[in-house]
C-alpha atoms as a PDB file:
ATOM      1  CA  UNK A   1      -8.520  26.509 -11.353  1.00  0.00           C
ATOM      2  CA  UNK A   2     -10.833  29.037  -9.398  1.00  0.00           C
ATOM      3  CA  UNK A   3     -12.740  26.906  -6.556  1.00  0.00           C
ATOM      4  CA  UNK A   4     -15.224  29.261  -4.249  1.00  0.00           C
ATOM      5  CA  UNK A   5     -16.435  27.491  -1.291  1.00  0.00           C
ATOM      6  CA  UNK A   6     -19.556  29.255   0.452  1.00  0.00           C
ATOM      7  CA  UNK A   7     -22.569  27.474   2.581  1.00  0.00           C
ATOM      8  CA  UNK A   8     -25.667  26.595   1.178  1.00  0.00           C
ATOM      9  CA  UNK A   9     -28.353  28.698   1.208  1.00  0.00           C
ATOM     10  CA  UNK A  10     -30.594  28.068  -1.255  1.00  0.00           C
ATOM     11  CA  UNK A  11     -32.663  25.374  -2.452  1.00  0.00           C
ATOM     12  CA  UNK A  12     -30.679  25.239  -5.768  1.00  0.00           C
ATOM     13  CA  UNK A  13     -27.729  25.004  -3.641  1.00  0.00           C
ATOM     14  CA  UNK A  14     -29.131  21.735  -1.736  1.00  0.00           C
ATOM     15  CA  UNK A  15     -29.964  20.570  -5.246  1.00  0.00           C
ATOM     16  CA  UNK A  16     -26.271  20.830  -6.213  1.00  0.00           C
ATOM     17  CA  UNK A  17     -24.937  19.698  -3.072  1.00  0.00           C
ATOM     18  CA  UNK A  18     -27.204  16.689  -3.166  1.00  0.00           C
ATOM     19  CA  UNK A  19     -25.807  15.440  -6.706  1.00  0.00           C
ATOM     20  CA  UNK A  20     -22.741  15.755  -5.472  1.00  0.00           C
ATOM     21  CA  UNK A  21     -22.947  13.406  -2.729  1.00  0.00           C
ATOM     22  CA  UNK A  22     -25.506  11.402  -5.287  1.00  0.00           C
ATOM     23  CA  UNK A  23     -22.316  10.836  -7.496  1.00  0.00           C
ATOM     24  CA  UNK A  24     -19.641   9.945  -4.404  1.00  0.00           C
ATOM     25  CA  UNK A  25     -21.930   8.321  -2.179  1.00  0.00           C
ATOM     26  CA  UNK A  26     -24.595   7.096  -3.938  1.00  0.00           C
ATOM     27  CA  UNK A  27     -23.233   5.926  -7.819  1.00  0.00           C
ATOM     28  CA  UNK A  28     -19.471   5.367  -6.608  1.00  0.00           C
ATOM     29  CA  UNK A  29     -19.730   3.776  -3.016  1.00  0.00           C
ATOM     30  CA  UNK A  30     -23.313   2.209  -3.174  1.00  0.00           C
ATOM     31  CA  UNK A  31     -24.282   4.118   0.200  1.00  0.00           C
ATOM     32  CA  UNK A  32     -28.064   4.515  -0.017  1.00  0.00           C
ATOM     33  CA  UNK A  33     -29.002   8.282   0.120  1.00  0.00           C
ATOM     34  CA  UNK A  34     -31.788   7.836   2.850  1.00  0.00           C
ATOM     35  CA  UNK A  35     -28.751   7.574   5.263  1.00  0.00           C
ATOM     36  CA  UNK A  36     -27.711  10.994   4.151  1.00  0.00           C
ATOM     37  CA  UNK A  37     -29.927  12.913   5.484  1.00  0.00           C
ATOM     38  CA  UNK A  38     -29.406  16.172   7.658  1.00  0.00           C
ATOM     39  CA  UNK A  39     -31.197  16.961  10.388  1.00  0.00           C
ATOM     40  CA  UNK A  40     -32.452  20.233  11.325  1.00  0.00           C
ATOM     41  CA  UNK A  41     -31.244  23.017   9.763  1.00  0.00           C
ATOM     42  CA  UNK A  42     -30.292  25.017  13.107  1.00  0.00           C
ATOM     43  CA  UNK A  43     -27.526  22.611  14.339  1.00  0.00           C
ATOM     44  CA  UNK A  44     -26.358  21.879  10.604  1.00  0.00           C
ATOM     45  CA  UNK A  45     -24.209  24.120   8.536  1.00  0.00           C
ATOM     46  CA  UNK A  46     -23.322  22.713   5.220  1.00  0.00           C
ATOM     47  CA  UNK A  47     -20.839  24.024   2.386  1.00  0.00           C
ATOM     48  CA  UNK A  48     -20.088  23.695  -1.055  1.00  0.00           C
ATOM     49  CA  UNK A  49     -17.579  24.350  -3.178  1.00  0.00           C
ATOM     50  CA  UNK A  50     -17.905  25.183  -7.068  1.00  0.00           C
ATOM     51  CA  UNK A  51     -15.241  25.425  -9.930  1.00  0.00           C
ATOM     52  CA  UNK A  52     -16.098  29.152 -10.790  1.00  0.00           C
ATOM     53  CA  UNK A  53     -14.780  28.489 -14.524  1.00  0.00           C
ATOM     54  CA  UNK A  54     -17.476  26.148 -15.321  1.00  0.00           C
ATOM     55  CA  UNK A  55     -19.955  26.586 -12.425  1.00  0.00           C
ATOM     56  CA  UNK A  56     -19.516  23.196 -11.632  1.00  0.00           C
ATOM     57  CA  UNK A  57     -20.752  21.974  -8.034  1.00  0.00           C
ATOM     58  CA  UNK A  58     -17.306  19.704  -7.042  1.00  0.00           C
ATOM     59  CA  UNK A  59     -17.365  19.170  -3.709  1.00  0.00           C
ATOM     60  CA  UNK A  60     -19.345  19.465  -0.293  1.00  0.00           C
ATOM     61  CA  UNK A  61     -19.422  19.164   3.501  1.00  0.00           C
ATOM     62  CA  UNK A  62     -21.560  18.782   6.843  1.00  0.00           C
ATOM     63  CA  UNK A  63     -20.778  20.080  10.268  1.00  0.00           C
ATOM     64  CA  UNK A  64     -23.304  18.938  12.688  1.00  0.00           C
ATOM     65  CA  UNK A  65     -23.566  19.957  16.169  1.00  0.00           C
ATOM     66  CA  UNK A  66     -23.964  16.970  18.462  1.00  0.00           C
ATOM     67  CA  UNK A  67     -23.597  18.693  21.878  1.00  0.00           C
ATOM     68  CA  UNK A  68     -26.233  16.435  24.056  1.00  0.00           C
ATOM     69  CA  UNK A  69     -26.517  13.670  21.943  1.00  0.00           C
ATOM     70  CA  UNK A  70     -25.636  10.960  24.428  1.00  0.00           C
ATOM     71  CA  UNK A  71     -26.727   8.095  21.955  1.00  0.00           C
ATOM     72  CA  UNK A  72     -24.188   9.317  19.307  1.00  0.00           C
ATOM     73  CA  UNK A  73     -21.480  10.222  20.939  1.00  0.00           C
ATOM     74  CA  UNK A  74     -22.283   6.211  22.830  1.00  0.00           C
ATOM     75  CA  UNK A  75     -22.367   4.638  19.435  1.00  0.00           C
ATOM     76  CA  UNK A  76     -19.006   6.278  18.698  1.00  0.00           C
ATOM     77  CA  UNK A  77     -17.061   5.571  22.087  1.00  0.00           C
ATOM     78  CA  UNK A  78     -17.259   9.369  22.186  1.00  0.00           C
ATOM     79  CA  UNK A  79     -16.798  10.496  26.360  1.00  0.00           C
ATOM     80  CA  UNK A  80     -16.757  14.495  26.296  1.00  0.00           C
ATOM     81  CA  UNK A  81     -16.822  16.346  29.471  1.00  0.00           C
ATOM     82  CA  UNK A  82     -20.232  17.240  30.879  1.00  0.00           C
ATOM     83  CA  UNK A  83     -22.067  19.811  28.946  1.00  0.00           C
ATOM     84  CA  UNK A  84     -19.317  20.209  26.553  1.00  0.00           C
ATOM     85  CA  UNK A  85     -20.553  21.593  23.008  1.00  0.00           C
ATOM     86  CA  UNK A  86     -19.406  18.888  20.296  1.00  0.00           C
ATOM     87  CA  UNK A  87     -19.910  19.226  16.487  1.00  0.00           C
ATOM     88  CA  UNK A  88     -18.901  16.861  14.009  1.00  0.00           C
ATOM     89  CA  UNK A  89     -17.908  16.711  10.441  1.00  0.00           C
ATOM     90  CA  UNK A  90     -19.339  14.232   8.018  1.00  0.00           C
ATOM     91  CA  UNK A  91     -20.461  13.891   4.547  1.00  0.00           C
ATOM     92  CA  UNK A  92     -17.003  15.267   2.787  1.00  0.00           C
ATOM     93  CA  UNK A  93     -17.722  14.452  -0.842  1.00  0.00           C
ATOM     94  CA  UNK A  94     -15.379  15.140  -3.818  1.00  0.00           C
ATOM     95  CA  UNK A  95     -16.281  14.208  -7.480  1.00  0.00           C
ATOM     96  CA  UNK A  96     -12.866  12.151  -8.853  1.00  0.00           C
ATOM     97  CA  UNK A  97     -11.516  15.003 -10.816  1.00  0.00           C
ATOM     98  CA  UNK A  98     -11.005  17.527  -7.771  1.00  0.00           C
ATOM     99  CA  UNK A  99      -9.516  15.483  -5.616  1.00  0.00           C
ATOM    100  CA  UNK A 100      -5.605  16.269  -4.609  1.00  0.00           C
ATOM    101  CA  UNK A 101      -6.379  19.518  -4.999  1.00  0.00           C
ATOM    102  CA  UNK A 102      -6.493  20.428  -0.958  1.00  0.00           C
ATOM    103  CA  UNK A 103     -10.837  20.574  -1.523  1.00  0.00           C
ATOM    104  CA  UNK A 104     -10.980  18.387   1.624  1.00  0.00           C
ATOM    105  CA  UNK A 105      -8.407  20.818   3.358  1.00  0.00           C
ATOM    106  CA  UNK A 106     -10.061  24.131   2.323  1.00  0.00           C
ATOM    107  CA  UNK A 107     -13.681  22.916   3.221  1.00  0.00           C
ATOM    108  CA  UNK A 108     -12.915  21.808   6.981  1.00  0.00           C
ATOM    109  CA  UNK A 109     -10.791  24.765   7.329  1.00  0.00           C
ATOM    110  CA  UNK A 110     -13.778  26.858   6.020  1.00  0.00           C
ATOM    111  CA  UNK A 111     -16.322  24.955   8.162  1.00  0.00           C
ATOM    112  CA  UNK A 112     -13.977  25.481  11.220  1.00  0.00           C
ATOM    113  CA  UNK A 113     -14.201  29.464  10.610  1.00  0.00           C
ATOM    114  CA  UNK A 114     -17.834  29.747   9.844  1.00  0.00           C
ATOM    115  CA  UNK A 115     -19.160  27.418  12.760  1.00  0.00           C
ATOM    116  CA  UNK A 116     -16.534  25.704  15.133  1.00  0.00           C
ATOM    117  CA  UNK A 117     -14.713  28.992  15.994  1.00  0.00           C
ATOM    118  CA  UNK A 118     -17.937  31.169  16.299  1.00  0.00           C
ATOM    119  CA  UNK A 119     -19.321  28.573  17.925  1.00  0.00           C
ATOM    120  CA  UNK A 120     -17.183  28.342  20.451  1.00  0.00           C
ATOM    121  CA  UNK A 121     -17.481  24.137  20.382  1.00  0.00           C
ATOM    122  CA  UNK A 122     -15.155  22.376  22.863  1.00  0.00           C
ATOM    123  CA  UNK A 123     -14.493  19.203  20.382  1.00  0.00           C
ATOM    124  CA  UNK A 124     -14.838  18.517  17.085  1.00  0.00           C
ATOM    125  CA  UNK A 125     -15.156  14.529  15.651  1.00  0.00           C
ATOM    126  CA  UNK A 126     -15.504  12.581  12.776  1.00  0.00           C
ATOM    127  CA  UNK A 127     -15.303   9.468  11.445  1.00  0.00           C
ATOM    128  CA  UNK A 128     -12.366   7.886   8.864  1.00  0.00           C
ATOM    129  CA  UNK A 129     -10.853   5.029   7.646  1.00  0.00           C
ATOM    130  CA  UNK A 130      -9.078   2.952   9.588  1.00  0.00           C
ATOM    131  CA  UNK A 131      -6.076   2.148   8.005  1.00  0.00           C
ATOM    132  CA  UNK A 132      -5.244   5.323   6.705  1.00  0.00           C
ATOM    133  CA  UNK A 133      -6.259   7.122   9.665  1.00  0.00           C
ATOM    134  CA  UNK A 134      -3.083   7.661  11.798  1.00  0.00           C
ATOM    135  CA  UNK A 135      -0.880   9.076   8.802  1.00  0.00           C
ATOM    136  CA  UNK A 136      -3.817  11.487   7.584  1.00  0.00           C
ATOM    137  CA  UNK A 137      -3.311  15.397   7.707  1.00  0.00           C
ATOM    138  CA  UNK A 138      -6.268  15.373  10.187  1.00  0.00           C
ATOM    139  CA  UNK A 139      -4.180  13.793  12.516  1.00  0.00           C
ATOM    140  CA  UNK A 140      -0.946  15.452  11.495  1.00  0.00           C
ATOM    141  CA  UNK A 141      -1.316  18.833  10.710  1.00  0.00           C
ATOM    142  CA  UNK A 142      -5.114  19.598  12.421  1.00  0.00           C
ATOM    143  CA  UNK A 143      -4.076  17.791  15.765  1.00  0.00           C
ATOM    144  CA  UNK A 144      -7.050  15.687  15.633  1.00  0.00           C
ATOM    145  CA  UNK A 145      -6.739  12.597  17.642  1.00  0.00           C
ATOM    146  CA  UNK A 146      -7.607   9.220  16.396  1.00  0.00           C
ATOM    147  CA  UNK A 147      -9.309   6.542  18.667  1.00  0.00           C
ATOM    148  CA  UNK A 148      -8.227   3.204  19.232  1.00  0.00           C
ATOM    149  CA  UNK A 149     -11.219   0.960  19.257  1.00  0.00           C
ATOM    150  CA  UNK A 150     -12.925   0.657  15.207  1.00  0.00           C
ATOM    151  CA  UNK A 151     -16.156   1.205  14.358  1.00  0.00           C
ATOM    152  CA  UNK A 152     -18.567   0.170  11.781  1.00  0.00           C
ATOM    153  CA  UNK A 153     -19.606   3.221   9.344  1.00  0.00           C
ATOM    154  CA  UNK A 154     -20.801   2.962   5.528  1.00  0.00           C
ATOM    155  CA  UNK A 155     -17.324   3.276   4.783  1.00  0.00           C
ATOM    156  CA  UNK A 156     -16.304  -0.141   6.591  1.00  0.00           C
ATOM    157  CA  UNK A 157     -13.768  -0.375   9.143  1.00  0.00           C
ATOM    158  CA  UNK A 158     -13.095   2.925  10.459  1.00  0.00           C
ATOM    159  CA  UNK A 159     -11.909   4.868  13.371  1.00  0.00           C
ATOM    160  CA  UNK A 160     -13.396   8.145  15.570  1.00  0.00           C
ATOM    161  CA  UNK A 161     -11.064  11.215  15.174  1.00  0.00           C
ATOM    162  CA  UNK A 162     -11.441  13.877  17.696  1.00  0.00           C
ATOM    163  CA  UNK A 163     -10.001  17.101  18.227  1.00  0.00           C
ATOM    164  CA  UNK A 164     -10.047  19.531  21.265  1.00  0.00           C
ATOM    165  CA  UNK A 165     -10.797  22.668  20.081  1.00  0.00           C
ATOM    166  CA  UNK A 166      -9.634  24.416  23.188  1.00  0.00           C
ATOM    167  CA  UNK A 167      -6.137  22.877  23.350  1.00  0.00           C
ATOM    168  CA  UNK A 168      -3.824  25.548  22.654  1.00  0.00           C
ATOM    169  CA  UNK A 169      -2.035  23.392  20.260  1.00  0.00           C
ATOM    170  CA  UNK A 170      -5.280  22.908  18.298  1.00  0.00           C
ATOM    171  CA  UNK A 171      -5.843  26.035  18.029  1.00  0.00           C
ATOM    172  CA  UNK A 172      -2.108  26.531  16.997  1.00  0.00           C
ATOM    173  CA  UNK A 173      -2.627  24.085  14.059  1.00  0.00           C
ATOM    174  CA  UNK A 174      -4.825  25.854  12.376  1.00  0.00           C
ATOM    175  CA  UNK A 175      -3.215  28.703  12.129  1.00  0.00           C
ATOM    176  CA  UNK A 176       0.016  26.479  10.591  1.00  0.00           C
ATOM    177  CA  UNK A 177      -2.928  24.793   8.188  1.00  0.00           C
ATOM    178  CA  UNK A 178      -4.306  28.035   6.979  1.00  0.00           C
ATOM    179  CA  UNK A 179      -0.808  29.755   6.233  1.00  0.00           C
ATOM    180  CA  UNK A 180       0.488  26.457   4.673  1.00  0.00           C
ATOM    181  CA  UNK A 181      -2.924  26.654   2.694  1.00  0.00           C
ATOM    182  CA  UNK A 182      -1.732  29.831   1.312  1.00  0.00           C
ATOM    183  CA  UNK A 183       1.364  28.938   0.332  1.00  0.00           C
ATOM    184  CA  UNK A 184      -0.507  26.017  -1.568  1.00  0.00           C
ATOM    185  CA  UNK A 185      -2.687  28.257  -3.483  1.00  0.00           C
ATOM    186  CA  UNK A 186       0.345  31.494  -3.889  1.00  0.00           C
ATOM    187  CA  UNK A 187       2.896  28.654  -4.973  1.00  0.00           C
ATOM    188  CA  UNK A 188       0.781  25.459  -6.539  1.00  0.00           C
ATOM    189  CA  UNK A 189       2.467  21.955  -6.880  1.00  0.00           C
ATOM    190  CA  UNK A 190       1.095  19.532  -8.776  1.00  0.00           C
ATOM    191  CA  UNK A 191      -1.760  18.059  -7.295  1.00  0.00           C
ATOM    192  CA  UNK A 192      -1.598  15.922  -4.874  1.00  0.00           C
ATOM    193  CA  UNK A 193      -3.954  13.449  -2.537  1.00  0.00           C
ATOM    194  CA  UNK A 194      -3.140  14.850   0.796  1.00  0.00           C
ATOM    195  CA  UNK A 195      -6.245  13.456   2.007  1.00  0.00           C
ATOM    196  CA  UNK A 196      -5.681   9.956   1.857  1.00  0.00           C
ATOM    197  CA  UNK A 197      -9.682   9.875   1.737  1.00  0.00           C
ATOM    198  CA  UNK A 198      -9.761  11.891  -0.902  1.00  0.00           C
ATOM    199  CA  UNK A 199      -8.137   8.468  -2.987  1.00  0.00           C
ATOM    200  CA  UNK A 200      -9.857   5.387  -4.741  1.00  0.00           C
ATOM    201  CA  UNK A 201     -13.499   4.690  -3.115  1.00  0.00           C
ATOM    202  CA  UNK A 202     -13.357   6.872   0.244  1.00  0.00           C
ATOM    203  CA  UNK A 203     -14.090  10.404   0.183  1.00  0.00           C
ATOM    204  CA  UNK A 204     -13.295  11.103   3.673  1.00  0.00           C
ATOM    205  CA  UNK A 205     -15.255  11.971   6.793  1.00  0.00           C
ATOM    206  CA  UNK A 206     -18.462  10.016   7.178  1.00  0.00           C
END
């Protein structure tokens, strides 16, 4: 299976993008899609990721800088260092037949090149489920850090996972993510939910 993953651009590309999260968030979780919306498109960069063989729209996600936003970061028990540059990820959607197949990996991974690196943000955040939180591959392979204290979302009980995108074993981890990513795609298993949001009813970062 051929997946391409490249931001959108166009307005045929926010057109695919939006039934994508239409399907996941809207149809499948019940989430209304007024509470989707992006802001500006300056602080926003937003990809998507088609199955080449049948031009199929499968999967998409957000990266939103919040550097500043003092109500946000307050909502989210969120205490970064003064003038700090903070961007977070949110609105992963993958339609039910794509997921286990590393989509969620490959898109954060992507986003991380395109506009956390080049960016030069300080932390990257975003919200998960609780439960599952601790024993994701956010936490374990992309060092990001889960919070203690829970927090209502549209996904229910979840918790605030942050990363420091300066800590040198951060930066480390993506380097291990991107090579083991390789191997993935040189050497395919069968697929596999390595996001544990990428199961049942919760397609990850909201």
């Amino acid at each position: 299976m051929l997946i391409k993953i490249a931001p959108v651009i166009t307005q045929a590309d926010e057109e695919a993008a939006w039934s994508v999260k239409r399907k996941v968030f809207g149809l499948e979780m019940g989430i209304p899609m007024a509470n989707l919306k992006l802001p500006s498109a300056s602080k926003v960069l937003q990809l998507l990721a088609w199955d080449e063989e049948s031009c199929r729209p499968v999967a998409t996600l957000a990266l939103i800088e919040t550097s500043g936003e003092a109500a946000t970061h307050a909502r989210y028990g969120l205490q970064f260092r003064l003038n700090s540059r903070s961007v977070r990820y949110t609105q992963l959607s993958v339609l039910k037949p794509y997921r286990g197949l590393q989509l969620s990996l490959r898109l954060i991974l992507e986003g991380h090149r395109l506009f956390v690196e080049p960016g030069h943000f300080d932390y990257s955040w975003l919200v998960f489920n609780a439960e599952r939180a601790s024993s994701s591959l956010l936490v374990q392979l992309l060092k990001f850090a889960p919070g203690m204290a829970t927090v209502a979302s549209d996904m229910g009980v979840s918790r605030v996972l942050v990363r420091n995108e300066q800590a040198p074993e951060c930066k480390a981890a993506i380097r291990i993510a991107e090579a083991s990513l390789h191997s993935l795609e040189t050497f395919p298993p069968q697929p596999t939910n390595i996001f544990a949001a990428e199961t049942q009813r919760a397609p990850g970062p909201r």
